[in-house]
Protein backbone atom coordinates (compact mmCIF):
# COMPACT_ATOMS: atom_id res chain seq x y z
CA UNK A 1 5.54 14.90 14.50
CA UNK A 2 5.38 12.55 17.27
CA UNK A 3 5.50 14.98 20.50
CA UNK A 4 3.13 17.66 20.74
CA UNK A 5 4.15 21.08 21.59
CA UNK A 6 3.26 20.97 25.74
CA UNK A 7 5.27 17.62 25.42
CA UNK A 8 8.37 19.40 24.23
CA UNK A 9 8.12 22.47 26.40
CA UNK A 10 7.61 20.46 29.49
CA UNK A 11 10.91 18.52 28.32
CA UNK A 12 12.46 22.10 27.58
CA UNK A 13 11.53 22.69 31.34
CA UNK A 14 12.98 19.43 32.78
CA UNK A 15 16.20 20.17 30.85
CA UNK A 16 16.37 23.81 32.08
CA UNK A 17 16.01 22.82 35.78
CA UNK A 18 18.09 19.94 35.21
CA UNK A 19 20.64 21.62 33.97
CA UNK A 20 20.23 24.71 37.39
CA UNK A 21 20.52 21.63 39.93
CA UNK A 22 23.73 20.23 38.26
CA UNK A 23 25.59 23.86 37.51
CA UNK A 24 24.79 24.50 41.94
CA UNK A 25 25.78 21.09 42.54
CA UNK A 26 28.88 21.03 40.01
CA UNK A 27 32.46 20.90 41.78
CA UNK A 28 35.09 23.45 40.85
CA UNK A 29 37.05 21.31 38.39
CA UNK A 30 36.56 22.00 34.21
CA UNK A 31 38.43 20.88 31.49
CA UNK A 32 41.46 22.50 30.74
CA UNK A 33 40.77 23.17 27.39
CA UNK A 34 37.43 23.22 24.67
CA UNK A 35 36.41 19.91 23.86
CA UNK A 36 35.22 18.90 20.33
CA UNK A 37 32.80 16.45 19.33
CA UNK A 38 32.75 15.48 15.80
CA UNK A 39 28.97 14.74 14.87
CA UNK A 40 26.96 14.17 11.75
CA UNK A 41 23.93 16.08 12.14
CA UNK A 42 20.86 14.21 12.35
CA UNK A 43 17.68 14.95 13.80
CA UNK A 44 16.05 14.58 16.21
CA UNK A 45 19.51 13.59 17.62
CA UNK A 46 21.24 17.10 16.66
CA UNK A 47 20.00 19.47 13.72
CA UNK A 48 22.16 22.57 12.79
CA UNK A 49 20.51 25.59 11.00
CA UNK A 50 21.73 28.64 8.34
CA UNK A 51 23.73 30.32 11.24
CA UNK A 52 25.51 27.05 12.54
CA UNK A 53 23.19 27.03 15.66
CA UNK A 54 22.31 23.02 16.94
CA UNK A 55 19.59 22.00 18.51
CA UNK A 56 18.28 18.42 19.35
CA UNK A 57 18.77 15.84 22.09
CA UNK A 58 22.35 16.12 21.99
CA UNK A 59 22.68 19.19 22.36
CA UNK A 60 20.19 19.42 24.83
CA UNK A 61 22.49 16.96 26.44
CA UNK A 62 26.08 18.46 26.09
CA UNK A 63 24.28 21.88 27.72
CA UNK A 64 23.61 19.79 31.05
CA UNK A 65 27.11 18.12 31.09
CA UNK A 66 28.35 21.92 30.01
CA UNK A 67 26.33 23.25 33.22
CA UNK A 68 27.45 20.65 35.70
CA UNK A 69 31.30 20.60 34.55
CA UNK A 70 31.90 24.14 33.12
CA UNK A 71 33.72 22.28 29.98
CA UNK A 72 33.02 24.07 26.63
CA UNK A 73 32.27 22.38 23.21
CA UNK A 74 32.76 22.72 19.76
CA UNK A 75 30.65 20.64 17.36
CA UNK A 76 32.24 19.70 14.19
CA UNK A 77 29.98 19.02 11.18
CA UNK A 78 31.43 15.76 9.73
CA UNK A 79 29.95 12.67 7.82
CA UNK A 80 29.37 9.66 9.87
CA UNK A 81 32.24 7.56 8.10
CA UNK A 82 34.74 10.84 8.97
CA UNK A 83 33.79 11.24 12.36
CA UNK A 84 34.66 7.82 13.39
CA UNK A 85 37.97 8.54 11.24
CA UNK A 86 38.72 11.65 13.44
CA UNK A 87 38.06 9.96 17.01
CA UNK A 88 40.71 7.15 15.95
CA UNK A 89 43.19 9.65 14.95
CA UNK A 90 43.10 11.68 17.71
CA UNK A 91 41.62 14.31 15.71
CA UNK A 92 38.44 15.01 17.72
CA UNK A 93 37.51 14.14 21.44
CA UNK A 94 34.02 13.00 21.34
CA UNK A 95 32.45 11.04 19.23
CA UNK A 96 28.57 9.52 19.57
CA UNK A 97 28.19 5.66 18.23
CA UNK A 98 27.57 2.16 18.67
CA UNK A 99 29.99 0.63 20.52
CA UNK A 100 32.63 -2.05 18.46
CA UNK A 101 35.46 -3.73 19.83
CA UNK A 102 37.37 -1.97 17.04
CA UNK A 103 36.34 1.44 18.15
CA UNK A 104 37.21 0.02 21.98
CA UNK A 105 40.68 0.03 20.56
CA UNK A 106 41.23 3.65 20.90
CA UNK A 107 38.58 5.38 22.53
CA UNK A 108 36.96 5.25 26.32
CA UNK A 109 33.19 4.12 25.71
CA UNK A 110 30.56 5.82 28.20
CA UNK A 111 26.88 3.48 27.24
CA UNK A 112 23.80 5.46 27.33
CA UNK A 113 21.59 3.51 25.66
CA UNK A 114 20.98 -0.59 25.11
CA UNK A 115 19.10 -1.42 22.00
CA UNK A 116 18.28 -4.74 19.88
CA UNK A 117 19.19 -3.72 16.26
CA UNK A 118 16.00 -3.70 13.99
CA UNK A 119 15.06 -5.00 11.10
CA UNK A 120 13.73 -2.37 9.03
CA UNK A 121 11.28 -3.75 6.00
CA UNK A 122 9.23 -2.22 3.37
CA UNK A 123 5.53 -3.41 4.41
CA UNK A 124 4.94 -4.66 0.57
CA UNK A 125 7.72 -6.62 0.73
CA UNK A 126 6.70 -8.62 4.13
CA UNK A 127 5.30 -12.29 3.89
CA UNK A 128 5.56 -12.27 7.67
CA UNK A 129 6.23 -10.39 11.19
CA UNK A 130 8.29 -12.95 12.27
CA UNK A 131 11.80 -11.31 12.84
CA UNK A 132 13.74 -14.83 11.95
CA UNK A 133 11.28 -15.60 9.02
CA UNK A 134 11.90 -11.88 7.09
CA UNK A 135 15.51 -12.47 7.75
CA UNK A 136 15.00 -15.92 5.67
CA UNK A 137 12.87 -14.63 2.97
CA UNK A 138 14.66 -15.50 -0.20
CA UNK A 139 13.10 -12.11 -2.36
CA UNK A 140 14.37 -9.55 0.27
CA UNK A 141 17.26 -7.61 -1.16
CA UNK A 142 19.23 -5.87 1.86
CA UNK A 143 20.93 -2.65 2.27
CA UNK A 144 23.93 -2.84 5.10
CA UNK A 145 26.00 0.08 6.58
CA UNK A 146 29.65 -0.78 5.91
CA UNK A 147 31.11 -1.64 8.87
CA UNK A 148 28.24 -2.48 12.01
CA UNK A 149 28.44 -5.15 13.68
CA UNK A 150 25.57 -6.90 15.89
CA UNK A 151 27.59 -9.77 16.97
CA UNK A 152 27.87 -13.23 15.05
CA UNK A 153 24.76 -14.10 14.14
CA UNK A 154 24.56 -10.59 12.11
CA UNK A 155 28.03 -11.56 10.60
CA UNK A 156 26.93 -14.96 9.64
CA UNK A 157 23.87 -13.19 7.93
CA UNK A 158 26.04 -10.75 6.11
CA UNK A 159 28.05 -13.12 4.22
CA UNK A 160 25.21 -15.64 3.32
CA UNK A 161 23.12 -12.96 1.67
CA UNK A 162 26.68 -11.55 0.38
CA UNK A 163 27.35 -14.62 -1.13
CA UNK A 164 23.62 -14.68 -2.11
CA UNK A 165 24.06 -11.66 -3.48
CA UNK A 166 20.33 -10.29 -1.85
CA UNK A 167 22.92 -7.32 0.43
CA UNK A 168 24.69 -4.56 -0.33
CA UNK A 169 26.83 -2.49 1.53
CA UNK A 170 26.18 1.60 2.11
CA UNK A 171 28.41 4.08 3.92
CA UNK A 172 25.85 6.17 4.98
CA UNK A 173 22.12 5.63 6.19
CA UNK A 174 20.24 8.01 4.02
CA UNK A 175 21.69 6.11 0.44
CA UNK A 176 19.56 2.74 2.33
CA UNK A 177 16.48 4.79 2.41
CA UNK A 178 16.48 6.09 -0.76
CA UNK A 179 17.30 3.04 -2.42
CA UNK A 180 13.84 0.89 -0.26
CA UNK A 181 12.40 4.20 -1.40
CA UNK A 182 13.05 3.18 -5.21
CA UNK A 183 12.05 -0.53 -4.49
CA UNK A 184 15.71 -1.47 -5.04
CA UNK A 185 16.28 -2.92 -1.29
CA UNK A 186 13.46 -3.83 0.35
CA UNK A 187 15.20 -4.32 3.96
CA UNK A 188 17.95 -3.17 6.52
CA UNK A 189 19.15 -4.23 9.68
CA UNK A 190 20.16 -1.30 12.22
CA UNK A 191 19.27 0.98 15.47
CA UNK A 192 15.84 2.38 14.31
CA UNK A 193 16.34 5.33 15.78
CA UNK A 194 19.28 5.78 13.29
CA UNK A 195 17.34 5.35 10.55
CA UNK A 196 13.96 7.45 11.84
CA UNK A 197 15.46 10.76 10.09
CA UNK A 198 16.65 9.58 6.82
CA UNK A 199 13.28 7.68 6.13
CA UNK A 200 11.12 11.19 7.40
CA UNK A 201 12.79 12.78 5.10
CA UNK A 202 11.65 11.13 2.17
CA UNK A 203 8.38 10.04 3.57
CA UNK A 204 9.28 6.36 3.45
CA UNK A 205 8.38 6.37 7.08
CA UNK A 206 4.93 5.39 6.41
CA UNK A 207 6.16 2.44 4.02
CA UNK A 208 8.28 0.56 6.76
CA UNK A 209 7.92 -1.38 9.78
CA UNK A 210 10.70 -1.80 12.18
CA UNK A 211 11.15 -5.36 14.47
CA UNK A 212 13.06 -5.89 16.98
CA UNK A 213 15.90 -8.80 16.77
CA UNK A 214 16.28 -10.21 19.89
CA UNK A 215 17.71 -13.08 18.83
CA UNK A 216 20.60 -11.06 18.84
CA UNK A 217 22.92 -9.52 21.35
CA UNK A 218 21.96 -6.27 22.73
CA UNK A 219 24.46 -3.78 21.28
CA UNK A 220 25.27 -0.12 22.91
CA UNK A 221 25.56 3.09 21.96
CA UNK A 222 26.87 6.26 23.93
CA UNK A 223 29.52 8.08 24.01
CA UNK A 224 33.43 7.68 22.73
CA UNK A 225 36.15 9.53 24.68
CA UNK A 226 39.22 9.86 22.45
CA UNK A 227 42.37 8.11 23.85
CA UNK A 228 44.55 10.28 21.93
CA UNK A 229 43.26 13.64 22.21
CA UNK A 230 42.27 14.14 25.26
CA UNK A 231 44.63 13.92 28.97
CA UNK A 232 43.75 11.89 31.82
CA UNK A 233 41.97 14.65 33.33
CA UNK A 234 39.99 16.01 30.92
CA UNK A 235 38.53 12.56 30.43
CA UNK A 236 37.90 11.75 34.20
CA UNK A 237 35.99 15.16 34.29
CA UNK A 238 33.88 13.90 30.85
CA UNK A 239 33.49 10.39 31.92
CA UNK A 240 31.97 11.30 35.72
CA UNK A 241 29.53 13.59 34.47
CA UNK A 242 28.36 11.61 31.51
CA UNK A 243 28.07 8.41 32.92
CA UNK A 244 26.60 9.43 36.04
CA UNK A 245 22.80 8.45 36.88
CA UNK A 246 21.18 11.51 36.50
CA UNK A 247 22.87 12.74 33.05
CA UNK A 248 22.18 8.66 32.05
CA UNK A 249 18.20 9.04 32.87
CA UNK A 250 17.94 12.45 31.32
CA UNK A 251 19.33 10.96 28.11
CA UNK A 252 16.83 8.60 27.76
CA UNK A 253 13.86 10.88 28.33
CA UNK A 254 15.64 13.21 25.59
CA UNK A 255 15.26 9.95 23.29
CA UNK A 256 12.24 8.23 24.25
CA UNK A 257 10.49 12.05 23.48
CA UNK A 258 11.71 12.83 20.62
CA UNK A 259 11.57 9.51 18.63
CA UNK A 260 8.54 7.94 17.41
CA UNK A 261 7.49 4.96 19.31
CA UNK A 262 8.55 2.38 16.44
CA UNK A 263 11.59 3.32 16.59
CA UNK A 264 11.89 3.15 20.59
CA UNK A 265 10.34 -0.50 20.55
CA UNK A 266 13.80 -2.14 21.09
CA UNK A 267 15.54 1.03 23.23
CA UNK A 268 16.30 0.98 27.02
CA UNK A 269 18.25 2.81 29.27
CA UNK A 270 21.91 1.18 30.81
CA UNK A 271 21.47 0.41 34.06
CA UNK A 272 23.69 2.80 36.56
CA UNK A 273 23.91 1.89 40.06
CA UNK A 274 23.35 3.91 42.51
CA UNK A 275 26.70 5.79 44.40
């Protein structure tokens, strides 16, 4: 583990009196109805036990935008792949994800987080710690998640090792690990934090080192309000509370305590001006 137990119960403490201020400082308005937010559980980001019960920095987050807007939510237990399906279809109202112009299409993105996508390599397999230089070594074979996208230089990538036929393409995160765990990709490119949980779990952690690209854009993630799902209201309510400066910096210390520190190499906060 990578916080020690005072750590997390002086977090547990920040969260709690966090979450007092807001609820005495919250204005009468709520959501009209209980908002659902269609998640693949992952920790430390959410975990779910036996009796359906979450727990995590999500949740930990929902709880203070619960407290400071009275709105109540229901967490769906979906694949990654699904959830995304669900917040274009109207079928859910909150989704949590890396922001694409695609997903811009039909959903209202709140940022929470700015990150340079990683690239994730098995230590064996590294002739170098140059980022650029392990993205041109010829041996690497690469596992990609259908359907990111870190800009153009990441889609110019894809298709030369496509073509080169050193990448191939996974729907979900934890099929990547397991296959750099069997020595049959040696390399990824993604958020690190998305891949902390799925390499723990197999003990690769200890086998990979994560870079930071900064060659390449900064991407986002946060949260997705669903354009079809949810009324103008309902959204207005959502989109002040999470997006405002104190819910924004609370996120962050959520993150930056319960991820390892490789994984928070290439994480910052979005900036939020002051009202």
């Amino acid at each position: 583990m990578w916080m020690n137990t005072s750590a997390k119960d002086l977090l547990r403490a920040v969260v709690f009196l966090f979450t007092l201020f807001t609820s005495i400082q919250s204005a009468a308005a709520t959501c009209s109805r209980r908002i659902h937010i269609a998640i693949n559980p992952q920790g430390p980001a959410l975990t779910v036990n036996a009796q359906k019960q979450v727990s995590g920095i999500l949740s930990d987050f929902f709880s203070a935008v619960e407290s400071s807007t009275q709105c109540q939510f229901v967490w769906d237990f979906v694949p990654r792949a699904r959830a995304i399906h669900y917040l274009k279809n109207g079928q859910t109202d909150i989704v949590f994800a890396i922001q694409t112009d695609e997903r811009n299409q039909y959903a209202e993105f709140v940022p929470l987080i700015e990150f340079y996508p990683s690239v994730i390599v098995l230590k064996e397999a590294m002739k170098s710690e140059d980022p650029e230089k392990i993205l041109e070594q010829n041996n690497l074979q690469f596992g990609l998640v259908r359907g990111y996208n870190f800009g153009p230089i990441y889609t110019e990538f894809t298709r030369k090792t496509k073509q080169a036929k050193r990448a191939e393409e996974f729907v979900e995160v934890e099929d990547i690990a397991k296959k750099m765990l069997a020595g049959q990709v040696h390399a990824t490119i993604m958020s690190a934090t998305v891949f902390v949980q799925a390499a723990e779990d197999i003990l690769l952690d200890t086998k990979i080192q994560a870079i930071p690209l900064k060659q390449f854009p900064k991407a986002r993630v946060g949260i997705y309000l669903a354009n079809q799902s949810l009324n103008a209201e309902d959204k207005k309510i959502l989109r002040d509370a999470i997006a405002s400066k104190s819910q924004n910096e609370l996120f962050f210390r959520l993150f930056k305590a319960n991820y390892p520190a490789w994984a928070m190499k290439a994480m910052t906060p979005v900036p939020v001006p002051d009202k």
